[in-house]
Protein backbone atom coordinates (compact mmCIF):
# COMPACT_ATOMS: atom_id res chain seq x y z
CA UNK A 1 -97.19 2.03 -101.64
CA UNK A 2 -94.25 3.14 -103.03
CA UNK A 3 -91.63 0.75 -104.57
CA UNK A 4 -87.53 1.25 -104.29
CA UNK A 5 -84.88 -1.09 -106.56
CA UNK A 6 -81.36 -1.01 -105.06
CA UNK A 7 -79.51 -1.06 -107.79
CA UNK A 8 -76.27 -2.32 -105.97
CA UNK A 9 -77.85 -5.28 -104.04
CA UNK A 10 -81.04 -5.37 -106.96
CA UNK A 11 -83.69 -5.72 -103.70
CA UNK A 12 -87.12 -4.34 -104.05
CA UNK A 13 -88.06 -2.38 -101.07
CA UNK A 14 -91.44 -0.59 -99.85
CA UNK A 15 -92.49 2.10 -98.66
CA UNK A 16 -95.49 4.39 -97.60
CA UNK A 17 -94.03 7.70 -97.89
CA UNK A 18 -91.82 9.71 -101.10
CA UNK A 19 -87.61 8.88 -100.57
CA UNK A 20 -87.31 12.33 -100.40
CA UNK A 21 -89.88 12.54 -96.90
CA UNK A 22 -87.87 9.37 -95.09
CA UNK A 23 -85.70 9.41 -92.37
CA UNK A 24 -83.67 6.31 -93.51
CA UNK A 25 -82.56 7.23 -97.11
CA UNK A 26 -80.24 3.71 -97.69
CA UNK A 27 -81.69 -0.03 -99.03
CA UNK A 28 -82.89 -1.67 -95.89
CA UNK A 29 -80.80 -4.72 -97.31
CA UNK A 30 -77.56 -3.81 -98.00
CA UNK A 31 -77.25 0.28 -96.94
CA UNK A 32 -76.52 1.61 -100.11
CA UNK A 33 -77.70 4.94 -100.80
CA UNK A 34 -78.35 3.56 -104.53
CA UNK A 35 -82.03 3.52 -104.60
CA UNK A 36 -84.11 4.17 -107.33
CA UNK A 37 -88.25 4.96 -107.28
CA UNK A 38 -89.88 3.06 -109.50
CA UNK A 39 -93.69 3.46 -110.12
CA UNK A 40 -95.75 0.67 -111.18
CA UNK A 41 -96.08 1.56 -114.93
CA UNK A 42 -92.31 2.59 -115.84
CA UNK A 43 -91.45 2.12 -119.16
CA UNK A 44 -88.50 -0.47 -120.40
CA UNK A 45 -86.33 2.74 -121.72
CA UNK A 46 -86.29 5.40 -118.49
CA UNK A 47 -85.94 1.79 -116.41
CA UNK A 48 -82.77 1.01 -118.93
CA UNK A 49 -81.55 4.78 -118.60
CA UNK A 50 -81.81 4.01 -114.40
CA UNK A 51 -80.35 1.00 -114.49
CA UNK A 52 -77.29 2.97 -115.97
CA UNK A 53 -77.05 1.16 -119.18
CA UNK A 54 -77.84 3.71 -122.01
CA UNK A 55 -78.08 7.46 -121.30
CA UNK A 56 -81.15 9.92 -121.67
CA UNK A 57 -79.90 10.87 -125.66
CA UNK A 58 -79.38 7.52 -126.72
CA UNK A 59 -82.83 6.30 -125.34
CA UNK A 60 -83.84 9.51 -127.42
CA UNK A 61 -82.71 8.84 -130.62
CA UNK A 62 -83.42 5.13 -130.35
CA UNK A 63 -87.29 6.61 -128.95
CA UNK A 64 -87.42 8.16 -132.43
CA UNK A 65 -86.08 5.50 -134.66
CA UNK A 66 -88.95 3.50 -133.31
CA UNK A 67 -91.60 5.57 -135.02
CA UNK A 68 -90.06 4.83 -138.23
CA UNK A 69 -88.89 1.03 -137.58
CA UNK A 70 -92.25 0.28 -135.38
CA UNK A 71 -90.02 -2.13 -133.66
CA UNK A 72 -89.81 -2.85 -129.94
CA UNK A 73 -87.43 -0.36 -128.05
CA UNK A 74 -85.83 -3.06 -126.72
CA UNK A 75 -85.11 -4.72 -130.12
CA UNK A 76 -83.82 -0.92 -131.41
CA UNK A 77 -82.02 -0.51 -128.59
CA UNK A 78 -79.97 -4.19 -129.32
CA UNK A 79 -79.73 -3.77 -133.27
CA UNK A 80 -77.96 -0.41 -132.76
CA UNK A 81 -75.51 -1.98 -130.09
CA UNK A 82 -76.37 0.63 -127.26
CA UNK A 83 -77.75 -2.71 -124.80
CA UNK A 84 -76.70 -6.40 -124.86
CA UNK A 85 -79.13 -9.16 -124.55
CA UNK A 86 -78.51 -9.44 -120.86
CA UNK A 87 -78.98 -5.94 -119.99
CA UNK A 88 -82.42 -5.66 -121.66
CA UNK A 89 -83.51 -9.34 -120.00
CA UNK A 90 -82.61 -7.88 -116.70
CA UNK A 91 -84.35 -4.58 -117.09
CA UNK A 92 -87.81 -6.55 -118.31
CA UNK A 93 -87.20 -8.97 -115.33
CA UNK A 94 -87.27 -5.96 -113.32
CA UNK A 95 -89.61 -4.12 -114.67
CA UNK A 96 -92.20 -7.46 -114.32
CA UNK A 97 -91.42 -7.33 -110.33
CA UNK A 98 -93.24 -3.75 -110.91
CA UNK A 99 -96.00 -4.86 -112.57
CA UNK A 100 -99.69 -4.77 -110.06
């Protein structure tokens, strides 16, 4: 089953089938054509990067800090001011409504 986030409404909606294959592209909820596929064992940073709130370099950089720090990305992520508090509690809220 495959899972969709709207990330203007912030619905979870199903499906059998790829995006890409269906007929009806839009969130079932509220019709926006922001939907993102999310598989069951996404990682916190690419979930951050489609949530919008850092981009692919920063997540990166901050990816590589963490070898060196061995320090949650989450926690790398806040010290270096790329993500507030509230943006990495809603991305691990989400990413826990993903979770088998």
């Amino acid at each position: 089953m495959k899972k969709f986030f709207c990330k203007n409404c912030k619905e979870i909606s199903y499906s059998s089938s790829p995006q890409y294959t269906q007929t009806e592209k839009d969130c079932p909820y509220c019709h926006s054509s922001d939907l993102l596929d999310i598989s069951d064992d996404i990682r916190i940073g690419r979930l951050l990067v489609m949530m919008g709130f850092i981009d692919k370099t920063a997540l990166e950089a901050s990816l590589e800090k963490q070898m060196v720090l061995k320090k949650r990305i989450g926690e790398i992520l806040k010290i270096n001011q790329l993500i507030t508090e509230t943006q990495l509690s809603s991305a691990l809220e989400l990413q826990s409504r993903f979770v088998n």
